[in-house]
PDB file of N, CA and C in Angstrom:
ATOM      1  N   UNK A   1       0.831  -1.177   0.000  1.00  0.00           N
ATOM      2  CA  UNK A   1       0.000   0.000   0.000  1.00  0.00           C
ATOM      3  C   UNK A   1       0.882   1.250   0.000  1.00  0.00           C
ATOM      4  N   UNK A   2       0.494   2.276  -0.995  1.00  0.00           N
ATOM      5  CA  UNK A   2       1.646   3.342  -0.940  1.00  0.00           C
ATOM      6  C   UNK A   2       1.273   4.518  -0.087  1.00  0.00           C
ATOM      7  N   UNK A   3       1.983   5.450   0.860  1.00  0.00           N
ATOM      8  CA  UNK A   3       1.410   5.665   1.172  1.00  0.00           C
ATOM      9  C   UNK A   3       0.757   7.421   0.768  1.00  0.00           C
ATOM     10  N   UNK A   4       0.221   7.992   1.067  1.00  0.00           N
ATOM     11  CA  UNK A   4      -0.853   8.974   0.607  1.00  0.00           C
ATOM     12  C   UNK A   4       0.541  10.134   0.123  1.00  0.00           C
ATOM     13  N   UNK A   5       0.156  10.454  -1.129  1.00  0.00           N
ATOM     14  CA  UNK A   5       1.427  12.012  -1.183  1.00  0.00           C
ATOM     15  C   UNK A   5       1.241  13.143  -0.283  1.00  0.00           C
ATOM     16  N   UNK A   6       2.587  13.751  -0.872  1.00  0.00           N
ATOM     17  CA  UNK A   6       2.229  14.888   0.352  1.00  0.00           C
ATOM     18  C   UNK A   6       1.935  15.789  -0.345  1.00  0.00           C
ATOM     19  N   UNK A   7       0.812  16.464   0.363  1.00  0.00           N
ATOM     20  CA  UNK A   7       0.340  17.465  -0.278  1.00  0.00           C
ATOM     21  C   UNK A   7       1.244  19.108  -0.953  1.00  0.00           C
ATOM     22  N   UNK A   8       0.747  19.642  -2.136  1.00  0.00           N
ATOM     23  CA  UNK A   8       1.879  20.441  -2.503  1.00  0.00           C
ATOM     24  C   UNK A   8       1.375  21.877  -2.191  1.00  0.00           C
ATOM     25  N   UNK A   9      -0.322  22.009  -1.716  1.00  0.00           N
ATOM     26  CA  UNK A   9      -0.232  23.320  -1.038  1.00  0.00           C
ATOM     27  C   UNK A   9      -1.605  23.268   0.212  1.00  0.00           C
ATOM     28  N   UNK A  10      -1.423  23.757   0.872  1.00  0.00           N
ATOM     29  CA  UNK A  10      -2.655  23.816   2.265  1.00  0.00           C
ATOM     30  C   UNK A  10      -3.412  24.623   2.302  1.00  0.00           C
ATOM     31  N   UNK A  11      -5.023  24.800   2.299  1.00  0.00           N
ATOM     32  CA  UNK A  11      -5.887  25.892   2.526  1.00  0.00           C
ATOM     33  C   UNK A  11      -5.161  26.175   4.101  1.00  0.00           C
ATOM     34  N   UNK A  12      -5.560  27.578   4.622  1.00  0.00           N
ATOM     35  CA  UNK A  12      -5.195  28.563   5.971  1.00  0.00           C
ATOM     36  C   UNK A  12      -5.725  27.717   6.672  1.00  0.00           C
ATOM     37  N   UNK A  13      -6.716  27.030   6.693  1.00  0.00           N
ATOM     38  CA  UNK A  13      -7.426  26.380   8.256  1.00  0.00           C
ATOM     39  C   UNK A  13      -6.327  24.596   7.889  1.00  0.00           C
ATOM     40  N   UNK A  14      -5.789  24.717   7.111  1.00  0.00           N
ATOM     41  CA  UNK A  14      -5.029  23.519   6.788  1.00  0.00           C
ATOM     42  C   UNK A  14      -3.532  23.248   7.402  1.00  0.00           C
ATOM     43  N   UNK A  15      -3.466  24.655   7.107  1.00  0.00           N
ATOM     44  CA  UNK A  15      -1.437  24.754   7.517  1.00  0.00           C
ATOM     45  C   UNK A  15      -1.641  25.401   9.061  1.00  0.00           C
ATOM     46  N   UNK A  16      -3.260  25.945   9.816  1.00  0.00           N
ATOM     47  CA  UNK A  16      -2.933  26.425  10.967  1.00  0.00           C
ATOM     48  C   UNK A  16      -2.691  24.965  11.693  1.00  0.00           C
ATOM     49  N   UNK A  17      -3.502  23.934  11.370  1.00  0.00           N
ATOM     50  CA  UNK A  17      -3.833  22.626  12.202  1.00  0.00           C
ATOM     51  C   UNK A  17      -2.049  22.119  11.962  1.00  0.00           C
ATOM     52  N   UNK A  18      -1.526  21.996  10.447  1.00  0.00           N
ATOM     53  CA  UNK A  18       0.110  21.054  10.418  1.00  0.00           C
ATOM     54  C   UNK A  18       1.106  21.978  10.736  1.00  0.00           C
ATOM     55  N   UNK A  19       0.707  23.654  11.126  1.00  0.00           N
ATOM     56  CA  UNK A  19       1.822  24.302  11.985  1.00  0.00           C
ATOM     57  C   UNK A  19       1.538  24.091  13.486  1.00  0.00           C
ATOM     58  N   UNK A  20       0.610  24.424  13.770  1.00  0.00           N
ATOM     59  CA  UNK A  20      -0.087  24.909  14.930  1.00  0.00           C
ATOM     60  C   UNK A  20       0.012  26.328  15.444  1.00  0.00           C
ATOM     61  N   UNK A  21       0.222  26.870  14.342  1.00  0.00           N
ATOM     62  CA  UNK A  21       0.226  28.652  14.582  1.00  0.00           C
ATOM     63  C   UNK A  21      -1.302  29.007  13.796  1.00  0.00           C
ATOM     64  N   UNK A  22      -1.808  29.939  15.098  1.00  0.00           N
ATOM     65  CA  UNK A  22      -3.279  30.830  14.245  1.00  0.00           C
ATOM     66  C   UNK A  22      -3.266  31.306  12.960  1.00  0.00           C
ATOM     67  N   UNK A  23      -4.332  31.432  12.629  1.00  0.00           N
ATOM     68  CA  UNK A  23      -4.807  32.406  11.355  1.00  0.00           C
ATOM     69  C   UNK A  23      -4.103  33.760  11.106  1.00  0.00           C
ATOM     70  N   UNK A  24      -4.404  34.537  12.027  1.00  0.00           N
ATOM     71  CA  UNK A  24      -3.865  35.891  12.552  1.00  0.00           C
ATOM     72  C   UNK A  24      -2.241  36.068  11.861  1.00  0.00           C
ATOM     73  N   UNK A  25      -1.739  34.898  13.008  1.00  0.00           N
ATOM     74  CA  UNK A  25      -0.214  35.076  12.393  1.00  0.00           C
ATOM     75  C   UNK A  25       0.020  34.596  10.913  1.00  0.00           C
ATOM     76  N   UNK A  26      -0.509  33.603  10.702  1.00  0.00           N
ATOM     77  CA  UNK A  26      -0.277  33.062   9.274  1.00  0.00           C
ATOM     78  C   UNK A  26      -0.601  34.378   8.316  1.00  0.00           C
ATOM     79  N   UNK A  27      -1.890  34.959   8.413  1.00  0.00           N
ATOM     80  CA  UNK A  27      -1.809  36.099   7.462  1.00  0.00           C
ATOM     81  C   UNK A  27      -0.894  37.188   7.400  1.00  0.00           C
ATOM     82  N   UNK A  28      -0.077  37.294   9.316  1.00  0.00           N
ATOM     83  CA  UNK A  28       0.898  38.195   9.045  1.00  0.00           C
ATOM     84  C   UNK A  28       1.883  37.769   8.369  1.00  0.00           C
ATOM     85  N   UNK A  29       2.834  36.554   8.417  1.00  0.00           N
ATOM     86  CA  UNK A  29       3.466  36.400   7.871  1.00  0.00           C
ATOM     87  C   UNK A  29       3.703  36.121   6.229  1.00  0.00           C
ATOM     88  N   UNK A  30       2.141  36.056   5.910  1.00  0.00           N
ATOM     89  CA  UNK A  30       1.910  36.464   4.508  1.00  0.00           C
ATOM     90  C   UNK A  30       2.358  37.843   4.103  1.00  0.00           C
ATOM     91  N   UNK A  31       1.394  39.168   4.601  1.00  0.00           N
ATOM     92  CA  UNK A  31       1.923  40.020   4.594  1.00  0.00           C
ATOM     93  C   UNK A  31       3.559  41.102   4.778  1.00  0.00           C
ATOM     94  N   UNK A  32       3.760  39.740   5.676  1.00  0.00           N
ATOM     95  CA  UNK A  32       5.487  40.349   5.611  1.00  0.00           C
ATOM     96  C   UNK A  32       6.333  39.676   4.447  1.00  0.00           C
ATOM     97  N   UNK A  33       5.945  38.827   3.839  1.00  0.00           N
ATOM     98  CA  UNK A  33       6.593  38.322   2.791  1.00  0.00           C
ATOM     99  C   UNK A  33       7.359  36.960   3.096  1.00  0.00           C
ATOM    100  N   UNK A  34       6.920  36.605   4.334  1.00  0.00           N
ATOM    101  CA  UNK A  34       7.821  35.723   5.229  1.00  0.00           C
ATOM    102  C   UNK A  34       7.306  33.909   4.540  1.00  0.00           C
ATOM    103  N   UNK A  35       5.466  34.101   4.226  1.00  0.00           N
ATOM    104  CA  UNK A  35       5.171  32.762   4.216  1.00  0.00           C
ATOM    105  C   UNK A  35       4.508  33.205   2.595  1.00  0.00           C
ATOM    106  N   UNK A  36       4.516  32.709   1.454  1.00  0.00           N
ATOM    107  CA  UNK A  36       3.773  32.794   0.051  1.00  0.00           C
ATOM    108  C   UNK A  36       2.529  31.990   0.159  1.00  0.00           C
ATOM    109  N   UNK A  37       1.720  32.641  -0.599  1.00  0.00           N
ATOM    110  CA  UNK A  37       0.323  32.309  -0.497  1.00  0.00           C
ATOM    111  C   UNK A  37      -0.177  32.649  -2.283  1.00  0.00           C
ATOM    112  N   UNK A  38      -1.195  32.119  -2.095  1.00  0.00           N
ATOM    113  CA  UNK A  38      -1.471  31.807  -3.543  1.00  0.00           C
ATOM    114  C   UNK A  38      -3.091  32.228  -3.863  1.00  0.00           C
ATOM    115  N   UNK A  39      -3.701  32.951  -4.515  1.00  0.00           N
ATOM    116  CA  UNK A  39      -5.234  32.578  -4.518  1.00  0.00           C
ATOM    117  C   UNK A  39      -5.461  32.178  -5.953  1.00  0.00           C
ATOM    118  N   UNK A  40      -6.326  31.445  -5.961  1.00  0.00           N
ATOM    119  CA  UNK A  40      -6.979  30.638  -6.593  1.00  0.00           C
ATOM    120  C   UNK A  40      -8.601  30.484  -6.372  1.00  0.00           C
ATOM    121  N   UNK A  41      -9.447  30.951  -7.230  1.00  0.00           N
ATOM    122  CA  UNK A  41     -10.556  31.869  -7.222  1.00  0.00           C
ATOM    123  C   UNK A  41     -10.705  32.337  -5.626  1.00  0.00           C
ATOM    124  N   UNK A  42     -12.024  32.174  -5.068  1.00  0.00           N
ATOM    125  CA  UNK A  42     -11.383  32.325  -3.561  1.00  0.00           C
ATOM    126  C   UNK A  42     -11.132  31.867  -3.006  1.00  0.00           C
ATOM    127  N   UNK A  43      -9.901  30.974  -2.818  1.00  0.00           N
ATOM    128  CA  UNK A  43      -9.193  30.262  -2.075  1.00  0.00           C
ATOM    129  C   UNK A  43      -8.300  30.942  -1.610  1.00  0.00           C
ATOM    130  N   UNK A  44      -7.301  30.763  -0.431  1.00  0.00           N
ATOM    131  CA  UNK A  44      -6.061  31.135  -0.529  1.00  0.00           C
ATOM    132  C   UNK A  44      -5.145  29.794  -0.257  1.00  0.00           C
ATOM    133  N   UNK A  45      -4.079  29.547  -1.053  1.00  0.00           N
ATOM    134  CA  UNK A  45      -3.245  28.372  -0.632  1.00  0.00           C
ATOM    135  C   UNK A  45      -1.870  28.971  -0.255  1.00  0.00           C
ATOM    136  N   UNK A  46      -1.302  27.929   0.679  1.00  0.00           N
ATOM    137  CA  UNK A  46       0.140  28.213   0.575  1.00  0.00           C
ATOM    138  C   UNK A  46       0.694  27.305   0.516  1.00  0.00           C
ATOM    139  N   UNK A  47       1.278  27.457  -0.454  1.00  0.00           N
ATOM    140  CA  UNK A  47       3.030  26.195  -0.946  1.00  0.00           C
ATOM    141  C   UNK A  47       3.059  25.310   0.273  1.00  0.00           C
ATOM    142  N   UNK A  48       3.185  24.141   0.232  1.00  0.00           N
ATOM    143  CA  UNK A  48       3.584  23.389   1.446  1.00  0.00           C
ATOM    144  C   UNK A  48       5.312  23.534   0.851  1.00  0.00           C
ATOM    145  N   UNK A  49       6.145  24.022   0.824  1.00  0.00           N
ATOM    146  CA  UNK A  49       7.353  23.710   0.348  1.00  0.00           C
ATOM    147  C   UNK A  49       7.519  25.577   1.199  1.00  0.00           C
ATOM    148  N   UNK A  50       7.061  26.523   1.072  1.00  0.00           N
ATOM    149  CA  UNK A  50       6.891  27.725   1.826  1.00  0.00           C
ATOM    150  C   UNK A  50       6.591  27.319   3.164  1.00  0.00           C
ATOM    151  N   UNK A  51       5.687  26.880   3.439  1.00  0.00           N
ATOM    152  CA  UNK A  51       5.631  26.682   5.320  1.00  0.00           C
ATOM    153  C   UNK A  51       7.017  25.936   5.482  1.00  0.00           C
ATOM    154  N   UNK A  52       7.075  24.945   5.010  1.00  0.00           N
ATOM    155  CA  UNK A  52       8.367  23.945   5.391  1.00  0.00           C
ATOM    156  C   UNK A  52       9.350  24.438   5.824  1.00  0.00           C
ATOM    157  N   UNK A  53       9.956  25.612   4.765  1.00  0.00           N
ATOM    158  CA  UNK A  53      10.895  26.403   4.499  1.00  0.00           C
ATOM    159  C   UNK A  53      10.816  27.342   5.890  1.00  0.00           C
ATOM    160  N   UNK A  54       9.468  28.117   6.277  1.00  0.00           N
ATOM    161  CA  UNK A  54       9.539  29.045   7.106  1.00  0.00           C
ATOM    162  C   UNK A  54       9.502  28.222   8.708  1.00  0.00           C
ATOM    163  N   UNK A  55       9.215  27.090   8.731  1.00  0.00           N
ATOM    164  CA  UNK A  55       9.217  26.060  10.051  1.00  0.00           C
ATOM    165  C   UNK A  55      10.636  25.785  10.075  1.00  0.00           C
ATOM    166  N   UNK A  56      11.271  25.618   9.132  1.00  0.00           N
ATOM    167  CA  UNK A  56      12.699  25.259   9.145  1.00  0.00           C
ATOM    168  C   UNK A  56      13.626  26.737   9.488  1.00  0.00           C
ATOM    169  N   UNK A  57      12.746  27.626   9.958  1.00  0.00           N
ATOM    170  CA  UNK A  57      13.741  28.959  10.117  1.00  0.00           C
ATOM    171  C   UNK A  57      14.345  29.331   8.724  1.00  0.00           C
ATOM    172  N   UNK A  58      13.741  28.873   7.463  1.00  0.00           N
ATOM    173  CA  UNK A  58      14.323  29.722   6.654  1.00  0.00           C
ATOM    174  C   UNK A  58      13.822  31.188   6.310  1.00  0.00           C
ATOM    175  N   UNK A  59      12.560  31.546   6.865  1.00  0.00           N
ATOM    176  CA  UNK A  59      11.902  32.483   6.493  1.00  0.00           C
ATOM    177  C   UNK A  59      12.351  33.598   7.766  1.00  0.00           C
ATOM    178  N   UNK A  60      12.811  33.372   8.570  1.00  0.00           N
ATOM    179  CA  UNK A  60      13.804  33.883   9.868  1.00  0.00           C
ATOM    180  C   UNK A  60      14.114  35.692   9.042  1.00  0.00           C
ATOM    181  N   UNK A  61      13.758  36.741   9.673  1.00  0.00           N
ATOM    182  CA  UNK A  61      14.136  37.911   9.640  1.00  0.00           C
ATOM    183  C   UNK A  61      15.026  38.397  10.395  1.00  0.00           C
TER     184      UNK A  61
END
């Protein structure tokens, strides 16, 4: 059985639950340029390869 891919981007109520950081902050760090986000009609996504990056302290100011 293989197992499930990983996903390549997270709705906001998606990446607050696999960060465990709020809404609030997630949009700030949109706004600071820190986390990329994407919309797609009204959606907003963000890169799972962007959170990764900013959990890994690469997004670090």
């Amino acid at each position: 059985m293989n197992p499930s891919p990983e996903p390549l981007a997270y709705s906001v109520s998606e990446a607050c639950r696999v960060s465990t950081l709020g809404k609030t902050r997630l949009y700030q760090l949109i706004s600071e340029g820190r986390l990329e986000a994407r919309k797609i009609g009204s959606r907003t996504l963000i890169p799972a390869d962007s959170l990764r990056a900013l959990i890994a302290g690469e997004g670090e100011v």
